[in-house]
C-alpha atoms as a PDB file:
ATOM      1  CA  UNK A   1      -4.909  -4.981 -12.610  1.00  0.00           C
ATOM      2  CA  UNK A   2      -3.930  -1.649 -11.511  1.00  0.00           C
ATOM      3  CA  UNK A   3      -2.641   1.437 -14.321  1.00  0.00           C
ATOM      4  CA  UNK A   4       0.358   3.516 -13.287  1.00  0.00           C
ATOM      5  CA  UNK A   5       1.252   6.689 -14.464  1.00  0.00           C
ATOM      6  CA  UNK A   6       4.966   6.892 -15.051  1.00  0.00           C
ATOM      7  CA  UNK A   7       7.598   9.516 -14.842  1.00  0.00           C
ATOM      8  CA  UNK A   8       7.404  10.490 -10.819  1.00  0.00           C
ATOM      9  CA  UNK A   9       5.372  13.351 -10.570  1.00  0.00           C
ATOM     10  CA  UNK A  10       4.775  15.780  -7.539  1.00  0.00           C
ATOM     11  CA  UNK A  11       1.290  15.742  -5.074  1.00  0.00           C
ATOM     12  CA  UNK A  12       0.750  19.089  -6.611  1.00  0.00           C
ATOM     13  CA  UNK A  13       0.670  17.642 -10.447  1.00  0.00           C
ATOM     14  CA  UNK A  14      -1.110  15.174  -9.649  1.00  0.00           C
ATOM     15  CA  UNK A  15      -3.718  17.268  -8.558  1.00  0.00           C
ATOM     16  CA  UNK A  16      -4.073  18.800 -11.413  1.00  0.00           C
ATOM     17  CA  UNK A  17      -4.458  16.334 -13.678  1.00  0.00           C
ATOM     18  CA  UNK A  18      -7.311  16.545 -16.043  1.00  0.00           C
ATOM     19  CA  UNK A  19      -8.751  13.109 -15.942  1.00  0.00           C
ATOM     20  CA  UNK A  20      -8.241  12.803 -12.175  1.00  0.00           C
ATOM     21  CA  UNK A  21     -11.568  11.778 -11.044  1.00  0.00           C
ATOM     22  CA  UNK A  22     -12.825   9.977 -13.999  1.00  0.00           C
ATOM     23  CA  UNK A  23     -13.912   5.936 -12.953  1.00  0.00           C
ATOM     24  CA  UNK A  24     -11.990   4.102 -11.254  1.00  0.00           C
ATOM     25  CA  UNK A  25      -9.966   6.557  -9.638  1.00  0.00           C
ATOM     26  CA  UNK A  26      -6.452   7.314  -9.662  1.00  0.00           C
ATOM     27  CA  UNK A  27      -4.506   7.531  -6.029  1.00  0.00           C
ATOM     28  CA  UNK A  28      -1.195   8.809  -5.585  1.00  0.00           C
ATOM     29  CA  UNK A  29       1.463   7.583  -3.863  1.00  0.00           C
ATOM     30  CA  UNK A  30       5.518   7.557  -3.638  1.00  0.00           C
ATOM     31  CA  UNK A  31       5.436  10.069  -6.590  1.00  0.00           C
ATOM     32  CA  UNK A  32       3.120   7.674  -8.806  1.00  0.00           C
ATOM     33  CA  UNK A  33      -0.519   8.023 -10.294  1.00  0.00           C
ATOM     34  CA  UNK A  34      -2.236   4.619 -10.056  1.00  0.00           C
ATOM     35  CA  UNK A  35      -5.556   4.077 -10.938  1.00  0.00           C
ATOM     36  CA  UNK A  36      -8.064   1.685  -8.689  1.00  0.00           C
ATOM     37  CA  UNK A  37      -9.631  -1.253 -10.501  1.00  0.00           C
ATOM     38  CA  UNK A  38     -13.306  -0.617 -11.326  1.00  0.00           C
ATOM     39  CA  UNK A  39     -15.597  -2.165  -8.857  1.00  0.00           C
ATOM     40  CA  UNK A  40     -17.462  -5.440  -9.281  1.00  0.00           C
ATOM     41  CA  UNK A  41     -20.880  -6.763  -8.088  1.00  0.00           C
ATOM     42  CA  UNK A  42     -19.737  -8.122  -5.371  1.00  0.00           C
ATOM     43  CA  UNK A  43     -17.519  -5.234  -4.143  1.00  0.00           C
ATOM     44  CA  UNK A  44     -20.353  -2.284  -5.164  1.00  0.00           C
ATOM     45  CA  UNK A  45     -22.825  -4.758  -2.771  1.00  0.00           C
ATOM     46  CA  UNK A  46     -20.857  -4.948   0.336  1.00  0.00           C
ATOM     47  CA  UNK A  47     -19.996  -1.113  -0.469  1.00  0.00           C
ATOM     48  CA  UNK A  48     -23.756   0.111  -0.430  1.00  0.00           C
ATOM     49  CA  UNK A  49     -24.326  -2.010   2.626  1.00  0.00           C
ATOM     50  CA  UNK A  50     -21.605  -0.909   4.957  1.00  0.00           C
ATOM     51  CA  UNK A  51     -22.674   2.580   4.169  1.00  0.00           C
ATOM     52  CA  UNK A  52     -26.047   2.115   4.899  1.00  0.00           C
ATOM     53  CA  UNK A  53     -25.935   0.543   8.189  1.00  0.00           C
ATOM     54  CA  UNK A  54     -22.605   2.478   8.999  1.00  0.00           C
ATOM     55  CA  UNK A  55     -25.099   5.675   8.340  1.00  0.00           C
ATOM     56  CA  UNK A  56     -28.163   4.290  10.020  1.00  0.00           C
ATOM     57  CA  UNK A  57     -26.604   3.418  13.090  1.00  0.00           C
ATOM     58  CA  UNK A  58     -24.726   6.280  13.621  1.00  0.00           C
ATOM     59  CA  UNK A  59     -25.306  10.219  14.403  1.00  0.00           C
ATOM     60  CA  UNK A  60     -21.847  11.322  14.980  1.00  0.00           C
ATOM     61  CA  UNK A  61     -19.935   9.751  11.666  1.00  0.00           C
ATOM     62  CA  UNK A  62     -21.469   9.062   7.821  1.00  0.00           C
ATOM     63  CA  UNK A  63     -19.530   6.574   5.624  1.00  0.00           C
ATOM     64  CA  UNK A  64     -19.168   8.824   2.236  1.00  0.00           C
ATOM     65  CA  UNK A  65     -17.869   6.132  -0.894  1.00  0.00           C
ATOM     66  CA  UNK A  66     -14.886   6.733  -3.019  1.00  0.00           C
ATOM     67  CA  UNK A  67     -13.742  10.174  -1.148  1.00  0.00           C
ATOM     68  CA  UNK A  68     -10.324  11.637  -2.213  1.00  0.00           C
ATOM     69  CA  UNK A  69      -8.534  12.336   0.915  1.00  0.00           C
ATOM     70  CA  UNK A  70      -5.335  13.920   0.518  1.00  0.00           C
ATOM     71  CA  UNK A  71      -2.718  14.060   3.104  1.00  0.00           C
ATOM     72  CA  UNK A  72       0.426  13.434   4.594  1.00  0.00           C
ATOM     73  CA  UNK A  73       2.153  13.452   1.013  1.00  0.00           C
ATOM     74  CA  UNK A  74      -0.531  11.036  -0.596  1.00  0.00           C
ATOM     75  CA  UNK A  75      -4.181  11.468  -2.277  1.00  0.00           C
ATOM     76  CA  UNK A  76      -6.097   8.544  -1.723  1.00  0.00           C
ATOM     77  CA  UNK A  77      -9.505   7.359  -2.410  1.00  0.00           C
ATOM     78  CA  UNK A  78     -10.786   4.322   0.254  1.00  0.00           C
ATOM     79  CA  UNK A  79     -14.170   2.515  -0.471  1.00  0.00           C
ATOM     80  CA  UNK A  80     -15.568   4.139   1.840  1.00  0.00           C
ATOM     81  CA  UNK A  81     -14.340   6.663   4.103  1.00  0.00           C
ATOM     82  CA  UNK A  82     -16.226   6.766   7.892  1.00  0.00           C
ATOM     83  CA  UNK A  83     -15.638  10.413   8.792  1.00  0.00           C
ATOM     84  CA  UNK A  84     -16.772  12.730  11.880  1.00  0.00           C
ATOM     85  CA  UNK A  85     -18.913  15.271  11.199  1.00  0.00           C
ATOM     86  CA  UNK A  86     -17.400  17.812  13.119  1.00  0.00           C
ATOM     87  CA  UNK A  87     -14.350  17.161  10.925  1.00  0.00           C
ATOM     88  CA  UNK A  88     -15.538  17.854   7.866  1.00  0.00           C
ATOM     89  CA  UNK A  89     -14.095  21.470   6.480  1.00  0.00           C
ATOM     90  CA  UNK A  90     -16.677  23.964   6.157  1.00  0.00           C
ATOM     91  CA  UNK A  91     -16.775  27.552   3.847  1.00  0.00           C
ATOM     92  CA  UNK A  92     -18.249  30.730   4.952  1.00  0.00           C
ATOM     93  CA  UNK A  93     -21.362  29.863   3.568  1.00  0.00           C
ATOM     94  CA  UNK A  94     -21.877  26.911   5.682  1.00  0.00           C
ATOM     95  CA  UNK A  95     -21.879  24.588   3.420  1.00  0.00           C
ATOM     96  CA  UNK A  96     -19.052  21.728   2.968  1.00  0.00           C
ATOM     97  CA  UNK A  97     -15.865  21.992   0.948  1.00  0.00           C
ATOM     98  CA  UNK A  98     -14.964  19.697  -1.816  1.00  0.00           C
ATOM     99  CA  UNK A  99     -11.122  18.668  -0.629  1.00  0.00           C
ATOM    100  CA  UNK A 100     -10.461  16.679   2.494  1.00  0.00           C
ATOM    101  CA  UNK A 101      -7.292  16.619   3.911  1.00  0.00           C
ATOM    102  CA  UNK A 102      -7.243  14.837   6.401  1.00  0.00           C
ATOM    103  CA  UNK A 103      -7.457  10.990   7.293  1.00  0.00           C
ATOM    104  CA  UNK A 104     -10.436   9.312   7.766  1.00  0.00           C
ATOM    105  CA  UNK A 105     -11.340   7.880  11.015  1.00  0.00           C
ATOM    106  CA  UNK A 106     -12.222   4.547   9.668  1.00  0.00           C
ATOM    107  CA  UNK A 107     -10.890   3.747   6.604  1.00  0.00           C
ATOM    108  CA  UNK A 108     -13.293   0.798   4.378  1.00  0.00           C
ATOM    109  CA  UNK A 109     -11.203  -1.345   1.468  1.00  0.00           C
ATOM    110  CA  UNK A 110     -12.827  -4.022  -0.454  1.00  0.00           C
ATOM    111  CA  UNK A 111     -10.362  -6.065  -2.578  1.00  0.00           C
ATOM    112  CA  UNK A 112     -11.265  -6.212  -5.822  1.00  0.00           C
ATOM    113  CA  UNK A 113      -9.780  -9.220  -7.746  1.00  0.00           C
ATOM    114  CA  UNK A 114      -6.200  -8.799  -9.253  1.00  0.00           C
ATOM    115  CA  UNK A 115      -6.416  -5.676  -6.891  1.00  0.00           C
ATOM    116  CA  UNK A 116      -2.917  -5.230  -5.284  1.00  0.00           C
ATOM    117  CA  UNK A 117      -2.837  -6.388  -1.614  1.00  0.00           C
ATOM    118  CA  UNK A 118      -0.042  -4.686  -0.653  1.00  0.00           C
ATOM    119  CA  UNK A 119      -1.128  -1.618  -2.067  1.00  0.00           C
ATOM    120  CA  UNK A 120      -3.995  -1.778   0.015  1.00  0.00           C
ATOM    121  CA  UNK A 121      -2.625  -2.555   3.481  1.00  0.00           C
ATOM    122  CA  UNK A 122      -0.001   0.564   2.522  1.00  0.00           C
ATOM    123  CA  UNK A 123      -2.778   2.926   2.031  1.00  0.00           C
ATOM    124  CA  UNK A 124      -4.382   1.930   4.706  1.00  0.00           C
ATOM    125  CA  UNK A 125      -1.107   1.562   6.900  1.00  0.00           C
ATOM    126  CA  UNK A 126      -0.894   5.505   6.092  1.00  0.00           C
ATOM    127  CA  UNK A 127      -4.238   6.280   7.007  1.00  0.00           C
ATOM    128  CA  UNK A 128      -2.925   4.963  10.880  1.00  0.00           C
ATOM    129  CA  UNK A 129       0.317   6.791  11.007  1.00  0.00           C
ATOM    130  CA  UNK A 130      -1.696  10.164  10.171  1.00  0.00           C
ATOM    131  CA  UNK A 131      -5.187   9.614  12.842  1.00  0.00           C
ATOM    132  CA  UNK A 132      -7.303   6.875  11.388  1.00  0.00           C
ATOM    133  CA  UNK A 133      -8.507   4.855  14.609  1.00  0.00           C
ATOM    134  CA  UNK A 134      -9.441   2.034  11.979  1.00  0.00           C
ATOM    135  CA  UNK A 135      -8.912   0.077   9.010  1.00  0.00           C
ATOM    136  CA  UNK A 136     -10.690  -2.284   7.430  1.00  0.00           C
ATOM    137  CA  UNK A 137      -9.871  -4.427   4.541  1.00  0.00           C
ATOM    138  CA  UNK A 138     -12.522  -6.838   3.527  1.00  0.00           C
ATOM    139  CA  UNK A 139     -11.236  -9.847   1.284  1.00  0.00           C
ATOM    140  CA  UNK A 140     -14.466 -11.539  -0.483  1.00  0.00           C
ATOM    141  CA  UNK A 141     -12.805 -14.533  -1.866  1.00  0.00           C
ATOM    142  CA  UNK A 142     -11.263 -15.403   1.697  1.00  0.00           C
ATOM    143  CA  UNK A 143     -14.758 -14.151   3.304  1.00  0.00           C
ATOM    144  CA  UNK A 144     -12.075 -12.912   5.908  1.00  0.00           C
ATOM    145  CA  UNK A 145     -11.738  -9.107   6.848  1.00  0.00           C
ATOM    146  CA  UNK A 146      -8.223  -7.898   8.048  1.00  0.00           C
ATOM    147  CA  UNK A 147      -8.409  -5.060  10.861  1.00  0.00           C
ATOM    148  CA  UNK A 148      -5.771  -2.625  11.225  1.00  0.00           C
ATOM    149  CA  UNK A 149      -5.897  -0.433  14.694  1.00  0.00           C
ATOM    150  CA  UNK A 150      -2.969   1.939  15.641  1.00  0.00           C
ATOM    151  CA  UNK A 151      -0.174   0.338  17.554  1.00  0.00           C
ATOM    152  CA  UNK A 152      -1.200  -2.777  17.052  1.00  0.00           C
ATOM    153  CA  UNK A 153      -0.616  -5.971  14.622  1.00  0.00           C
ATOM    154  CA  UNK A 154      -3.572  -6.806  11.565  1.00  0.00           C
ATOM    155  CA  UNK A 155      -5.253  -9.209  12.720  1.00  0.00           C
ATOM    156  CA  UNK A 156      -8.181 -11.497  10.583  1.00  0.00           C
ATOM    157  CA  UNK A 157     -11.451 -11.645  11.545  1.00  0.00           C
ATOM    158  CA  UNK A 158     -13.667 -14.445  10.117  1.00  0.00           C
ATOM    159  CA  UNK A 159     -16.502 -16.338  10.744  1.00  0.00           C
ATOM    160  CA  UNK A 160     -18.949 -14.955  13.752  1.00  0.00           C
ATOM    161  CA  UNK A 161     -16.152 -13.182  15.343  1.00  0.00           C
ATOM    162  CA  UNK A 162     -17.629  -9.224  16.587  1.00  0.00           C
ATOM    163  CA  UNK A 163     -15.827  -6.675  14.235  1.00  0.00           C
ATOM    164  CA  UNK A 164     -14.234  -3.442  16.135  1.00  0.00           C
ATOM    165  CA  UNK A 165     -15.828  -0.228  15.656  1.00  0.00           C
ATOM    166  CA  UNK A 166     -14.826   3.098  16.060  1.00  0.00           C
ATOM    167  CA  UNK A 167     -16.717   4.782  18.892  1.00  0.00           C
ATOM    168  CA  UNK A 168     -20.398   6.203  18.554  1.00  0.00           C
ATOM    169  CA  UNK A 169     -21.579   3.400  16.110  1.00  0.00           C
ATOM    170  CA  UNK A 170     -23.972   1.052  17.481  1.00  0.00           C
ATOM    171  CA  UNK A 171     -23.713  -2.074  15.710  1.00  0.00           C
ATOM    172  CA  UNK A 172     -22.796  -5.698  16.211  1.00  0.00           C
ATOM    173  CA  UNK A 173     -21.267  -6.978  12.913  1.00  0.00           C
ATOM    174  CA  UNK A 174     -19.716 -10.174  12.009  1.00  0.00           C
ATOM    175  CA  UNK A 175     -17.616 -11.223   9.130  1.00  0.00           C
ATOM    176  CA  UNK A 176     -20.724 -14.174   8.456  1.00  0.00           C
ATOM    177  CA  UNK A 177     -22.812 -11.431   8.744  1.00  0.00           C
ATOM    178  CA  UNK A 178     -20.913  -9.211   6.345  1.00  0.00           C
ATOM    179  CA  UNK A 179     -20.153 -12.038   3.623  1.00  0.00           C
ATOM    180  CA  UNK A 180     -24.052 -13.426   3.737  1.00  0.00           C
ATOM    181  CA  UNK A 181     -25.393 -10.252   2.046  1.00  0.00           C
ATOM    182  CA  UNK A 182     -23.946 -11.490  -1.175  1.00  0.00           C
ATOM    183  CA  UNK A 183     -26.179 -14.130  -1.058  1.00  0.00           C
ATOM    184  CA  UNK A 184     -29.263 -13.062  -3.064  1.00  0.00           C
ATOM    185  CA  UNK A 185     -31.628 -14.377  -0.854  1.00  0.00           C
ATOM    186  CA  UNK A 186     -30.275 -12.278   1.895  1.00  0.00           C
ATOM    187  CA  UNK A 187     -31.465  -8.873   0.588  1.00  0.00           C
END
């Protein structure tokens, strides 16, 4: 179940909310505040995973969880964002800045259950239109993940099926792959 903040506010208020990054977090889209549905087991399991071996296998990206990214007229939070270093904004003291604004190059969403599934593919729909080269939405109950590229259709990926990558990450990963580290003997 998702919360929504109702009358329409502006990008700008909602920013400025007090409680804005209190658990689960609140996104902001179409002039409403809705807040995420706290994570489960199963979802903070597959979340810790991915960014492990997204990180591990990778020297050009890191996979950062629950990152507000705020841009093209939305503030968003993915499970995990998979971000180029080179694109993350930088002060004078060479040290990184708290607000991204700009769309992750792979955007990660686990569904959580009574999680909104529309909501999701929207979000991650928007992440496309402004530069994302990837989406991912990972469904444990179906053990299916959708994957959203630009210019083309969703399409599901199940079973032993190789999962696209963006560029520069060196892994072969399978949905079966994916869904078998919620198995406890799998660890």
């Amino acid at each position: 179940m998702t919360i929504s903040l109702s009358p329409t506010i502006t990008l700008d208020e909602f920013l400025k909310l007090p409680d804005l990054e209190t658990s689960p977090a609140w996104e902001y889209m179409n002039g409403v505040a809705i807040q995420k549905p706290m994570a489960k087991m199963r979802h903070s399991l597959l979340q810790k995973r991915l960014i492990s071996i997204i990180d591990n296998n990778s020297e050009n990206h890191t996979a950062l969880p629950e990152l507000r990214c705020t841009f093209g007229g939305r503030s968003i939070v993915p499970d995990i964002a998979v971000i180029n270093w080179n694109k993350l904004p930088i002060n004078e003291l060479g040290e990184v800045e708290d607000n991204f604004t700009l769309a992750p190059d792979w955007s990660i969403e686990i569904l959580s259950p009574n999680q909104a599934v529309t909501r999701v593919m929207d979000n991650l729909l928007h992440c496309l239109k402004h530069g994302c080269q990837l989406g991912w939405m990972i469904d444990p109950d179906d053990a299916s993940i959708v994957v959203f590229s630009p210019q083309q259709e969703p399409d599901i990926y199940r079973g032993d099926r190789s999962l696209p990558l963006i560029d520069s990450i060196n892994i072969n990963l399978t949905p079966k792959q994916v869904f078998n580290w919620l198995k406890i003997n799998n660890k």
